[in-house]
Protein backbone atom coordinates (compact mmCIF):
# COMPACT_ATOMS: atom_id res chain seq x y z
CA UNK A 1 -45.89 16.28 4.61
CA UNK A 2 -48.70 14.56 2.87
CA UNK A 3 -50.55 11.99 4.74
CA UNK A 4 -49.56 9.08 2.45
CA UNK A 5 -46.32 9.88 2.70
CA UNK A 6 -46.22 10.70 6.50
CA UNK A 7 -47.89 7.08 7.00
CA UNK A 8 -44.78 5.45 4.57
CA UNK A 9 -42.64 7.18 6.67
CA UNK A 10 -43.62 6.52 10.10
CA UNK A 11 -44.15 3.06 8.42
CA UNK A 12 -39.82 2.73 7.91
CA UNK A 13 -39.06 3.76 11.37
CA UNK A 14 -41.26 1.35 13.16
CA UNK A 15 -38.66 -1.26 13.54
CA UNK A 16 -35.27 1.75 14.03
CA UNK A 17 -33.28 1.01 17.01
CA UNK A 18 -32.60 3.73 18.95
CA UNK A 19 -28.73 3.55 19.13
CA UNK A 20 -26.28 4.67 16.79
CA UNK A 21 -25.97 1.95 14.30
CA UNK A 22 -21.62 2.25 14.40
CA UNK A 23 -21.70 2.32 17.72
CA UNK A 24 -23.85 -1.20 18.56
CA UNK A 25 -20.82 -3.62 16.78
CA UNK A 26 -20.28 -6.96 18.19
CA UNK A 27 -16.77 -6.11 17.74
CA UNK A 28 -16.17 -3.03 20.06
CA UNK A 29 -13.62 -3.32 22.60
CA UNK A 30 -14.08 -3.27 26.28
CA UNK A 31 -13.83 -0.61 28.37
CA UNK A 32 -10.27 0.45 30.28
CA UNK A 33 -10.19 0.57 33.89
CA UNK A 34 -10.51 4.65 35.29
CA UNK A 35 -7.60 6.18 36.71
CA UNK A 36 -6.71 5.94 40.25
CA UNK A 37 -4.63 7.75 42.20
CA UNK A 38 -2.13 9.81 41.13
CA UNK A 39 -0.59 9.79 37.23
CA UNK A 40 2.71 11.86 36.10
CA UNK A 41 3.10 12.03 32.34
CA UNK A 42 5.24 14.38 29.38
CA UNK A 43 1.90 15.14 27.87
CA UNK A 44 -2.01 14.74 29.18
CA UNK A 45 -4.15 14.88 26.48
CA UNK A 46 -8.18 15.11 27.84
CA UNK A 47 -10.60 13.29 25.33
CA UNK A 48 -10.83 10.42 23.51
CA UNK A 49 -12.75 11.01 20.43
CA UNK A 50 -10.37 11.55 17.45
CA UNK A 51 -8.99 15.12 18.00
CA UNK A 52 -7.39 13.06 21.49
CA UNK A 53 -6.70 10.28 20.10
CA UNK A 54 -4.70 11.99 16.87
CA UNK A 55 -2.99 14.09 19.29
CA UNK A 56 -1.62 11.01 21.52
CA UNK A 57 -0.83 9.44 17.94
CA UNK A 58 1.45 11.96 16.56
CA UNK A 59 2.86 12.73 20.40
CA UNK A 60 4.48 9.58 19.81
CA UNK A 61 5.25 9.61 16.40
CA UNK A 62 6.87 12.51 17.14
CA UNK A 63 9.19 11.42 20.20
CA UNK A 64 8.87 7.35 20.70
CA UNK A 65 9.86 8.43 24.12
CA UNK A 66 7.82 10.83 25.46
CA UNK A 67 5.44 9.44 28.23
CA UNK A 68 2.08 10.02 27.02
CA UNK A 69 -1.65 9.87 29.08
CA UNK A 70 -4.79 10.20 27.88
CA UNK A 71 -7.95 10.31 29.78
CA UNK A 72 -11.99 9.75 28.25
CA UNK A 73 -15.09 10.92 30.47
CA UNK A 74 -17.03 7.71 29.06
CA UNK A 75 -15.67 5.56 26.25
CA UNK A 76 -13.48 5.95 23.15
CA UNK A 77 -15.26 7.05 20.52
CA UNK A 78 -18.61 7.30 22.53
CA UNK A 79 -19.87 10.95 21.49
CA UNK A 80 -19.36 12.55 18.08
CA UNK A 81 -16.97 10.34 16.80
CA UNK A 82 -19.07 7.66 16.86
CA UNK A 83 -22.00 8.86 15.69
CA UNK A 84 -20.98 10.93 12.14
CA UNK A 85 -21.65 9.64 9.34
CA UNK A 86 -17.89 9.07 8.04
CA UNK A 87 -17.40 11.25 5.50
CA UNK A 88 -13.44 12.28 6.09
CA UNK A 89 -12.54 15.14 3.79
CA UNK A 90 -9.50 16.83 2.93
CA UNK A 91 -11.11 20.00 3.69
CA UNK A 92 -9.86 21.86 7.05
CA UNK A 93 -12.28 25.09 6.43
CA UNK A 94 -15.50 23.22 5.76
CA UNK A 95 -15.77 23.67 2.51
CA UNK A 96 -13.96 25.79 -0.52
CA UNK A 97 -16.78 28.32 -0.14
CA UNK A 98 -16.61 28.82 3.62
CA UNK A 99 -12.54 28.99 3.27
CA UNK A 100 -12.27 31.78 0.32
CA UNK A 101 -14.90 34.16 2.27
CA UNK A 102 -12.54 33.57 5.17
CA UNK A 103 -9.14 33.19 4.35
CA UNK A 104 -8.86 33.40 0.27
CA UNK A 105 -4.84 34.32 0.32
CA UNK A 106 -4.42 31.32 2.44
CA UNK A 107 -6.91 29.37 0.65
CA UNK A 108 -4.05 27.49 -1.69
CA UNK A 109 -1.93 26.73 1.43
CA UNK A 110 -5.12 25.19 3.66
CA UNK A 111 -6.07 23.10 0.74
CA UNK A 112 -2.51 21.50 0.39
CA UNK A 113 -2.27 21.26 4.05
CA UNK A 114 -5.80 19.38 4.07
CA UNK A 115 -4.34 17.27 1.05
CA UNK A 116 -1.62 16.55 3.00
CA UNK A 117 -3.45 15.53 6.17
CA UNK A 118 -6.12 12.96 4.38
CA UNK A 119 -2.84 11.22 3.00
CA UNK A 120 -1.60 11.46 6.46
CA UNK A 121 -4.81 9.32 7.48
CA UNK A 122 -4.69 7.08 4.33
CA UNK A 123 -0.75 6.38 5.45
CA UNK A 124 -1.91 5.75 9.09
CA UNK A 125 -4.71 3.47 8.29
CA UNK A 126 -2.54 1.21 6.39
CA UNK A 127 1.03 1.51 8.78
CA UNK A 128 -1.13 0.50 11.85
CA UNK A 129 -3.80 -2.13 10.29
CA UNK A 130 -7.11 0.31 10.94
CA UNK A 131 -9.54 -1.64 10.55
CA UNK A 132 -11.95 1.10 9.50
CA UNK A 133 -13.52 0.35 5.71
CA UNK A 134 -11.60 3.05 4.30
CA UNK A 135 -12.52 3.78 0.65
CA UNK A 136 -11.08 7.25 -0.66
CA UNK A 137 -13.89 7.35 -3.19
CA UNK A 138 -14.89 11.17 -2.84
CA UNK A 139 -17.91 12.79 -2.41
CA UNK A 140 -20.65 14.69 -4.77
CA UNK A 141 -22.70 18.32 -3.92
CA UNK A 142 -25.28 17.37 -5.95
CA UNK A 143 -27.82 19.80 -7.09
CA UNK A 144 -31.70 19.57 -6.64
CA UNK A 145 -32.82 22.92 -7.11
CA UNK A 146 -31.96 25.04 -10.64
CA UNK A 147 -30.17 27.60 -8.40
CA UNK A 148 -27.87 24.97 -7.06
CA UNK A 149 -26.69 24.16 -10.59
CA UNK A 150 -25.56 27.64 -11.13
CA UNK A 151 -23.92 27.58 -7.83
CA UNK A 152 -21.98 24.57 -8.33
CA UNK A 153 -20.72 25.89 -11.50
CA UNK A 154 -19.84 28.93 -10.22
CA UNK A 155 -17.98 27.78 -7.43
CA UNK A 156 -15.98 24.99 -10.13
CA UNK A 157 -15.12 28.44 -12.42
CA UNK A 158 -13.83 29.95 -8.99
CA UNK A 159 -12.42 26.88 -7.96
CA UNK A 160 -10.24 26.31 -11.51
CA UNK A 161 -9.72 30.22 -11.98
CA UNK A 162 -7.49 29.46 -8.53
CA UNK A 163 -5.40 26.24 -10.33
CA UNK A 164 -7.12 24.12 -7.44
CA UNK A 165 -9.60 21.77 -10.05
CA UNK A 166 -7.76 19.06 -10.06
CA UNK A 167 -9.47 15.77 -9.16
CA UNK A 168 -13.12 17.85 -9.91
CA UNK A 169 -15.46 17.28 -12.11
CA UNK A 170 -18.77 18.83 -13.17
CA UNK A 171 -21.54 16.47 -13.68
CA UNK A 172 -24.50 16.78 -15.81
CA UNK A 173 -28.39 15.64 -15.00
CA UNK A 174 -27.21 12.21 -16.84
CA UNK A 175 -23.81 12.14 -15.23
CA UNK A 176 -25.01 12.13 -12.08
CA UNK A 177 -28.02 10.09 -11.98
CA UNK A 178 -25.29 7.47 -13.76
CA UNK A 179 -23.79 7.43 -10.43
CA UNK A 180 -26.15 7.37 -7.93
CA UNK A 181 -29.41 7.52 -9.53
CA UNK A 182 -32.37 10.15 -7.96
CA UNK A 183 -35.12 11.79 -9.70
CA UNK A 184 -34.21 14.73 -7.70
CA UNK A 185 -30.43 15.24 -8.92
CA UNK A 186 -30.25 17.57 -11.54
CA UNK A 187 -26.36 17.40 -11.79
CA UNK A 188 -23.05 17.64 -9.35
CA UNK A 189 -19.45 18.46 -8.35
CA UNK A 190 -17.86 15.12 -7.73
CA UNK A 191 -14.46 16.26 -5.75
CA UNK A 192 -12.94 12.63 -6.78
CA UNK A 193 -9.85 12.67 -4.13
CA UNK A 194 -11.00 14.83 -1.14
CA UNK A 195 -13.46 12.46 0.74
CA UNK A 196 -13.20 9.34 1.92
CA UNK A 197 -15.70 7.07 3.41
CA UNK A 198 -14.99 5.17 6.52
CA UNK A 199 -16.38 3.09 9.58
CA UNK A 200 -16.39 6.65 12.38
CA UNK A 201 -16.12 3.97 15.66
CA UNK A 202 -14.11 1.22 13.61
CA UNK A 203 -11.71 4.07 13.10
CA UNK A 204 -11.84 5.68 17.11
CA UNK A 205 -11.28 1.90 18.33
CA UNK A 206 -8.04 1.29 15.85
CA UNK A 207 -7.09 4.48 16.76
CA UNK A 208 -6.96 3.77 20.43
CA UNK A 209 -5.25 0.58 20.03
CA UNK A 210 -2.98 2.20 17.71
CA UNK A 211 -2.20 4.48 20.46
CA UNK A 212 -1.80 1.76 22.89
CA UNK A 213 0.99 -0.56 21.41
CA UNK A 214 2.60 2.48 21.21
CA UNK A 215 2.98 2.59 24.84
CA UNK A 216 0.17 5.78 25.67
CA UNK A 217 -1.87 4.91 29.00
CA UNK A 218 -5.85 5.22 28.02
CA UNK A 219 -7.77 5.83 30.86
CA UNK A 220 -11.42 5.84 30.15
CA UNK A 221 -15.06 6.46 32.33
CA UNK A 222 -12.35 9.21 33.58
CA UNK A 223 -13.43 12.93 33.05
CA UNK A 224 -11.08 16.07 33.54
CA UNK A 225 -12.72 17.70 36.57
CA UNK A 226 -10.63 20.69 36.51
CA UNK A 227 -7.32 22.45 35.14
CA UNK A 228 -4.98 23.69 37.71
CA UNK A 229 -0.96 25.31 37.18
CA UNK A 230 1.15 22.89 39.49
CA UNK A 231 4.47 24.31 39.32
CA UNK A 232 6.39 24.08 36.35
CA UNK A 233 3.58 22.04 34.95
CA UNK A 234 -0.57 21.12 35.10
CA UNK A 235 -2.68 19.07 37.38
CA UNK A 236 -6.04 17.71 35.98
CA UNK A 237 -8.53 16.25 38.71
CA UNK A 238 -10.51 13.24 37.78
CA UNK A 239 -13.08 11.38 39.90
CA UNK A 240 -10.77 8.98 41.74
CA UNK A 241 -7.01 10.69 40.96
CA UNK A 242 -5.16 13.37 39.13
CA UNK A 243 -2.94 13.88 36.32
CA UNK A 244 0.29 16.00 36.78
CA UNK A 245 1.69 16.49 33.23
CA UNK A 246 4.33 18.76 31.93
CA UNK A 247 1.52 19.69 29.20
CA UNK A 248 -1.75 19.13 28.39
CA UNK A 249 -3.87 19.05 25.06
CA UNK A 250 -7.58 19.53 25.13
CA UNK A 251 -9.85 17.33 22.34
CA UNK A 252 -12.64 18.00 24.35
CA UNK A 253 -14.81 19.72 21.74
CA UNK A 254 -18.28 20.21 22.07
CA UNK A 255 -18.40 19.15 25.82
CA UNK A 256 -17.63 22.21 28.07
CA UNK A 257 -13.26 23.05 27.72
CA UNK A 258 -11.36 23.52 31.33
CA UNK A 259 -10.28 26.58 29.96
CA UNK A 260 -13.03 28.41 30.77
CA UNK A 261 -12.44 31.22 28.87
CA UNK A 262 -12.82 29.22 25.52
CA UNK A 263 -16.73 28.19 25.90
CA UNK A 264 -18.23 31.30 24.16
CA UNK A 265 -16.78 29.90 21.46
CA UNK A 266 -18.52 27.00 20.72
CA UNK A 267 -22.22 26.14 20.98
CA UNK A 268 -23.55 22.02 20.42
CA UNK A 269 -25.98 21.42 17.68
CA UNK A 270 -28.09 18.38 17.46
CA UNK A 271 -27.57 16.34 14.33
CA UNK A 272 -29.70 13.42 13.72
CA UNK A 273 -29.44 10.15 11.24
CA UNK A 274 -31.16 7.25 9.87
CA UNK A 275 -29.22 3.98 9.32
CA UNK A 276 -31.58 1.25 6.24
CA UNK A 277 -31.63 -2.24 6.37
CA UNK A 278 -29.27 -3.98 4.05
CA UNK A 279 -30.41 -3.40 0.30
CA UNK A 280 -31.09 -6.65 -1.89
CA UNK A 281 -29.38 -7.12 -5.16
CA UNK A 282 -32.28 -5.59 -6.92
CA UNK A 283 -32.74 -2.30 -4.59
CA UNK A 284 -28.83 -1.53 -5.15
CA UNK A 285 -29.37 -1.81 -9.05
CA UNK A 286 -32.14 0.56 -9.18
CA UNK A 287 -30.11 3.38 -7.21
CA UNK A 288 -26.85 2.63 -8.62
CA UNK A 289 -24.20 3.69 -6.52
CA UNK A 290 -21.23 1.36 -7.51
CA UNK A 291 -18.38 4.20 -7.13
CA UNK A 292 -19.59 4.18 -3.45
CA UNK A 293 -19.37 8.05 -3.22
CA UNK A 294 -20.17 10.88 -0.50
CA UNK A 295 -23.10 12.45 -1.25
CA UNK A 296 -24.30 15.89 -0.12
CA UNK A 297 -26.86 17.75 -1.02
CA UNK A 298 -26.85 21.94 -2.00
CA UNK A 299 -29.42 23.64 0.16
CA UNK A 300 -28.75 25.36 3.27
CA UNK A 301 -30.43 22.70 5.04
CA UNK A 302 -28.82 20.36 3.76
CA UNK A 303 -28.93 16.13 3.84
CA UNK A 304 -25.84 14.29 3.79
CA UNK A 305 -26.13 10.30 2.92
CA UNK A 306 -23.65 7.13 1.91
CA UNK A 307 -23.52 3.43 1.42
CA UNK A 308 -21.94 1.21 3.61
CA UNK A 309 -19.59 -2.16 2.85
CA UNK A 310 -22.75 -4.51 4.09
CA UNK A 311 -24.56 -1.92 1.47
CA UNK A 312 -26.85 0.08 3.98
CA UNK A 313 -27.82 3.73 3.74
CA UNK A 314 -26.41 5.93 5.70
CA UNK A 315 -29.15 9.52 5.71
CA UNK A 316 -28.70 12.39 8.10
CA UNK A 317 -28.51 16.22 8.53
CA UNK A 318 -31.13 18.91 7.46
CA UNK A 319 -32.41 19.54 10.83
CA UNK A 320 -30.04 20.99 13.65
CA UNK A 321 -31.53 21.83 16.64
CA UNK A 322 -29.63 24.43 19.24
CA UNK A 323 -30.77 23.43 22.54
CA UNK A 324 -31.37 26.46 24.85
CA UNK A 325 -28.21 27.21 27.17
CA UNK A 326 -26.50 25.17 24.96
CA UNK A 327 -26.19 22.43 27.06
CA UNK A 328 -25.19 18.69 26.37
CA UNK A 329 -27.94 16.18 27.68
CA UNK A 330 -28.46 12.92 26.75
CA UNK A 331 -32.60 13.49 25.55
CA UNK A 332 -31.34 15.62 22.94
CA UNK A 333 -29.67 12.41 21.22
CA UNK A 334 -33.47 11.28 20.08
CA UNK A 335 -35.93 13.13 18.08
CA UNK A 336 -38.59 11.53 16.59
CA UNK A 337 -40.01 14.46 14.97
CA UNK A 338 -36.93 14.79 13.06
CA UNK A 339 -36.50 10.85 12.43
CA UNK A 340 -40.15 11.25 10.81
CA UNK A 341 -38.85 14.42 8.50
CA UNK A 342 -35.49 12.65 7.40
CA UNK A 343 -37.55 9.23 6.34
CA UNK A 344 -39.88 11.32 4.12
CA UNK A 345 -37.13 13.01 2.34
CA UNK A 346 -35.49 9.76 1.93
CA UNK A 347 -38.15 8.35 0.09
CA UNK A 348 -38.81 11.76 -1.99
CA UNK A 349 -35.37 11.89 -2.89
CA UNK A 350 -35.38 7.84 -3.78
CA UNK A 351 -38.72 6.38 -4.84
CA UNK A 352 -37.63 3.10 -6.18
CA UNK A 353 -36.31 2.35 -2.30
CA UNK A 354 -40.65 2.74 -1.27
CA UNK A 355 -40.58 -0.76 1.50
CA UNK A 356 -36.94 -0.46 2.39
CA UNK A 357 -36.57 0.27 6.83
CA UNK A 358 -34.70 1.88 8.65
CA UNK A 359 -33.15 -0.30 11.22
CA UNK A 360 -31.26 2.49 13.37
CA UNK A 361 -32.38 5.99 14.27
CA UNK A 362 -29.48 8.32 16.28
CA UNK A 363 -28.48 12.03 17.26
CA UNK A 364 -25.75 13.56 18.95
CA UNK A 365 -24.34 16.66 19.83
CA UNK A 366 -21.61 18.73 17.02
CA UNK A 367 -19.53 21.74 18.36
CA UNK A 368 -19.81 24.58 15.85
CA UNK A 369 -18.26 28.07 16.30
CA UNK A 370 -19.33 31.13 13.86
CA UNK A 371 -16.97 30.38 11.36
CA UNK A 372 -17.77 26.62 10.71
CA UNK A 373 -14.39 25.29 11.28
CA UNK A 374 -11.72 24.46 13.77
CA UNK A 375 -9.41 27.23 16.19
CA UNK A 376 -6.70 27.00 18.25
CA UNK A 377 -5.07 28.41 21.02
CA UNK A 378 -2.84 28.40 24.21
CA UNK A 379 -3.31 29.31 28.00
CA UNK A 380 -1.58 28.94 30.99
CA UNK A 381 2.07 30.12 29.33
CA UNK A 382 1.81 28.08 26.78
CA UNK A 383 1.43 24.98 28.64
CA UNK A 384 -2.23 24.00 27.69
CA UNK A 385 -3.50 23.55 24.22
CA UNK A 386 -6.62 23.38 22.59
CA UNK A 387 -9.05 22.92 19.29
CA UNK A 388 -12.52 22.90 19.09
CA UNK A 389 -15.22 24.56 16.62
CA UNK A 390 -14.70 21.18 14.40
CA UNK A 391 -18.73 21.75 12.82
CA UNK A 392 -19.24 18.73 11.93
CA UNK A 393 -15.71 17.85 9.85
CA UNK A 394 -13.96 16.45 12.54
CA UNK A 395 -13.14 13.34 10.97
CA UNK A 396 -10.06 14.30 8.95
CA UNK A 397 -9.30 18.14 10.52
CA UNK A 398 -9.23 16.66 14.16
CA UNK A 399 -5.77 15.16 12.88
CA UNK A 400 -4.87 18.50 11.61
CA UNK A 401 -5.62 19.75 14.94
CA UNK A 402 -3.59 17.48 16.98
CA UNK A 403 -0.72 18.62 14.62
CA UNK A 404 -1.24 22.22 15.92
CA UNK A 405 -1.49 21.93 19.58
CA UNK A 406 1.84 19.78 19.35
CA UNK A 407 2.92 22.66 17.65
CA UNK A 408 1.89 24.85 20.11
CA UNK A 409 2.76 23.30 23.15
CA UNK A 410 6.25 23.01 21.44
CA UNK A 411 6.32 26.74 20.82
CA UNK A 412 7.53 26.00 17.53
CA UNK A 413 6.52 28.10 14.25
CA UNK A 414 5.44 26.21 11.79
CA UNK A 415 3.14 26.00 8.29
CA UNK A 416 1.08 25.26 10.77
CA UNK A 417 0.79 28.00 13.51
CA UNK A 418 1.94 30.63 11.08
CA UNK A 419 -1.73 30.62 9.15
CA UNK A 420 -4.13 33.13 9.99
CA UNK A 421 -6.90 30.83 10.45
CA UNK A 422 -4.28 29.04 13.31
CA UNK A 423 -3.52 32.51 14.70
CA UNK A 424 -7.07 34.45 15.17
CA UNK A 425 -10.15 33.08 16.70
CA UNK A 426 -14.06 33.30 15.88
CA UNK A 427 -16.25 35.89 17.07
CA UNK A 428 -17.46 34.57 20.05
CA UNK A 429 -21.38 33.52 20.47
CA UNK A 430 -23.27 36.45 22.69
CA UNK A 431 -24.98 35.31 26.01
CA UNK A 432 -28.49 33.71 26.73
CA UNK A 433 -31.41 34.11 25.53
CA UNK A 434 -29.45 36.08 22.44
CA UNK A 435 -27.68 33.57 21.80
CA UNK A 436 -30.98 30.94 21.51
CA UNK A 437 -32.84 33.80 19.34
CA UNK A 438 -30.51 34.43 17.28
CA UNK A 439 -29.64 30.99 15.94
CA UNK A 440 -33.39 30.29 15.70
CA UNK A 441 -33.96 33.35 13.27
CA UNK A 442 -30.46 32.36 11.20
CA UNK A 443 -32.41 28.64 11.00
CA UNK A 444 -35.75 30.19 10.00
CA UNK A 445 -33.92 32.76 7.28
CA UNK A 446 -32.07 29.84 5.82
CA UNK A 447 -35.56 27.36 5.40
CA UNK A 448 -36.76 30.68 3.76
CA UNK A 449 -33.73 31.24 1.77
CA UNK A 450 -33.72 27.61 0.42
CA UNK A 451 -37.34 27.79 -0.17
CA UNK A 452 -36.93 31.30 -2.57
CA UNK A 453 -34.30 30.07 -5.39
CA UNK A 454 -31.62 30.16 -2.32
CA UNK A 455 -31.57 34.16 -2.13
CA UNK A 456 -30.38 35.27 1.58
CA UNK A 457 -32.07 38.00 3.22
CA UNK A 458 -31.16 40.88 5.00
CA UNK A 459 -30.62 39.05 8.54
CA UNK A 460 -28.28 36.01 5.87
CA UNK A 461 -26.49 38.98 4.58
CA UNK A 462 -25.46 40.68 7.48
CA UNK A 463 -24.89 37.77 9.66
CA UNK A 464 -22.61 36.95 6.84
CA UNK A 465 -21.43 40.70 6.69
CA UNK A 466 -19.61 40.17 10.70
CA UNK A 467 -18.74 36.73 10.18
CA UNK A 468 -21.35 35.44 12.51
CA UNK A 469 -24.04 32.49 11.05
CA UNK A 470 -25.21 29.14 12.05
CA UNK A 471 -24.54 26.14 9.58
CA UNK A 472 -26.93 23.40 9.37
């Protein structure tokens, strides 16, 4: 980083708050009382970020009557889901690319599926009142590298070649910068129906009130201690009580699952975002930006960015850091280092912004498996439930999820369970300190791979090759 620009970046961050900028909303509700005592229920469902709260959702959807409990370790919507930067896309296999190398004869079904479940959202934000700045305005991969180009039109050929264009459109150098205007775009694939933007905690909070005049009991500040089999059923310990349920679903995610067996499967990476001060008149004429799309961009390390409805920037991604062990902890949600790297690129990617602050600065912790999108599975008989492995698209697939482990715990066959990407799991990430060194050499060959014209070397090739890798 130059030293001008290092000094007019450091210069934007002096006033950032240290909070997540959805999160600090005059508006948020108050906390629920813990449990206490003892709690019988139909269906326990640990975790209230969105994969819980979805699954308590459609529990009752499903049967009105069935008595339905769900228990948070701190606050609804306190970790990832109210931290992203609410982009909620149709996608369930994080992205088209990701889903043909994985699953291309089921690639047609998933996308309907996913098409299906954003409506499913769209329908549930209006039926219960969520009061989440919903705009279904799509998203753009734009391209800022030559090699990007030919990869977005590659990937529109494949995409059209499979009868799944519609809604997709290529844009040109002068397309693109019509829309959101950066020196840096040099054109884009503007998905027009797949993304919508949203408010991430606005949406966990109507969520959880949704949930609640439906008649589910929300516990929160209560964590699942520990998973036991309790006759016919499950008993969870919390601090102060226990949950016997006749089943449980996990939305646990990236914090460690009570089914032991399921942590190799998931490691936490550190994402990180800056939040602007409201843009004058004049500032949102120079960028443009009245469609209010998505925007991501192409590289490996890639930045992901948005306007919100008081017209702030939303600007995160490119880093993520693997903390050794992969454990959670609370320091990893700050990085200055990285707050320092994302304000430069800000400004490089829009000059005409040069004075604008940042007013909030934020990290938290994503659960990612080696195949960049969600499993599923079953233990004790059947009885217990779970998804994880979200990577970062949890806001629209966590719904998708909570339709599976219903489906699960139902032992019903569905669309659902009969897909492949439903019925087999990731490879599983190898023990410490492999684990640590491995991830940091994927991050290194990636920098190097976006830095040569995007070609992947041998380490890329074969990671890709067994199906392992590490998405940034």
């Amino acid at each position: 980083m130059a030293p001008v620009a290092m000094r007019l970046a450091a210069q934007s961050l002096s006033d950032a708050q240290p909070v997540p900028f959805w999160l600090e909303d005059p508006g948020k509700p108050g906390a629920l009382p813990a449990l206490t005592g003892t709690e019988k229920c139909d269906l326990l469902v640990v975790g209230g970020g969105y994969s819980g709260l979805w699954t308590a959702l459609l529990a009752k959807e499903r049967d009105p009557a069935r008595d339905v409990v769900l228990i948070e370790g701190r606050e609804v919507g306190w970790a990832a889901s109210g931290r992203n930067g609410g982009f909620c896309a149709a996608s369930l296999t994080h992205g088209f690319g990701n889903g043909l190398a994985r699953w291309p004869g089921e690639l047609p079904k998933l996308e309907e599926l996913g098409e299906r479940n954003l409506d499913g959202i769209e329908a549930a934000v209006a039926r219960y009142s969520l009061d989440c700045d919903f705009e279904r305005t799509g998203e753009i991969d734009v391209a800022t590298e030559p090699y990007q180009l030919d990869e977005l039109h590659e990937m529109y050929e494949e995409i059209e070649r499979l009868g799944l264009a519609d809604g997709l459109e290529l844009l040109d150098r002068d397309a693109v910068r019509a829309e959101v205007d950066s020196p840096t775009f040099l054109g884009g694939l503007w998905d027009r129906r797949g993304v919508a933007m949203l408010n991430p905690a606005k949406l966990a909070w109507g969520l959880k009130r949704a949930c609640l005049d439906l008649g589910v009991r929300v516990y929160e500040n209560t964590p699942g201690l520990d998973l036991v089999s309790v006759g016919a059923g499950m008993g969870v310990r919390t601090p102060y009580g226990r949950v016997l349920a006749r089943r449980v679903a996990l939305g646990t995610n990236v914090f460690p699952s009570l089914v032991k067996r399921v942590r190799a499967y998931t490691v936490p990476v550190y994402d990180y975002a800056l939040m602007t001060e409201p843009l004058s008149a004049e500032q949102l004429a120079s960028v443009g930006w009245k469609n209010r799309q998505g925007l991501g961009d192409s590289a490996n390390q890639f930045h992901y960015f948005r306007i919100t409805a008081d017209h702030r920037i939303l600007w995160g991604g490119y880093d993520a850091i693997y903390p050794f062990g992969g454990k959670v902890s609370a320091e990893m949600d700050h990085r200055p280092e990285t707050y320092l790297k994302l304000a430069e690129h800000f400004f490089r990617c829009f000059p005409q912004l040069e004075g604008l602050r940042f007013s909030h600065a934020w990290g938290g912790a994503i659960d990612t498996c080696s195949r960049f999108s969600a499993f599923f599975g079953t233990a004790y008989q059947g009885k217990v439930a779970y998804a994880a492995g979200f990577t970062g698209l949890g806001v629209g697939a966590t719904r998708f999820g909570g339709d599976v482990m219903l489906d699960l715990l139902a032992g019903e066959r569905t669309e659902r369970t009969e897909l492949e990407m439903v019925r087999r799991k990731p490879l599983p990430f190898p023990p410490e300190p492999i684990a640590w060194a491995g991830i940091g050499i994927t991050k290194w060959a990636m920098a190097r791979a976006d830095e040569n014209g995007g070609r992947r070397n041998l380490w890329l090739k074969t990671m890709d090759r067994m199906g392992l890798g590490f998405d940034s």
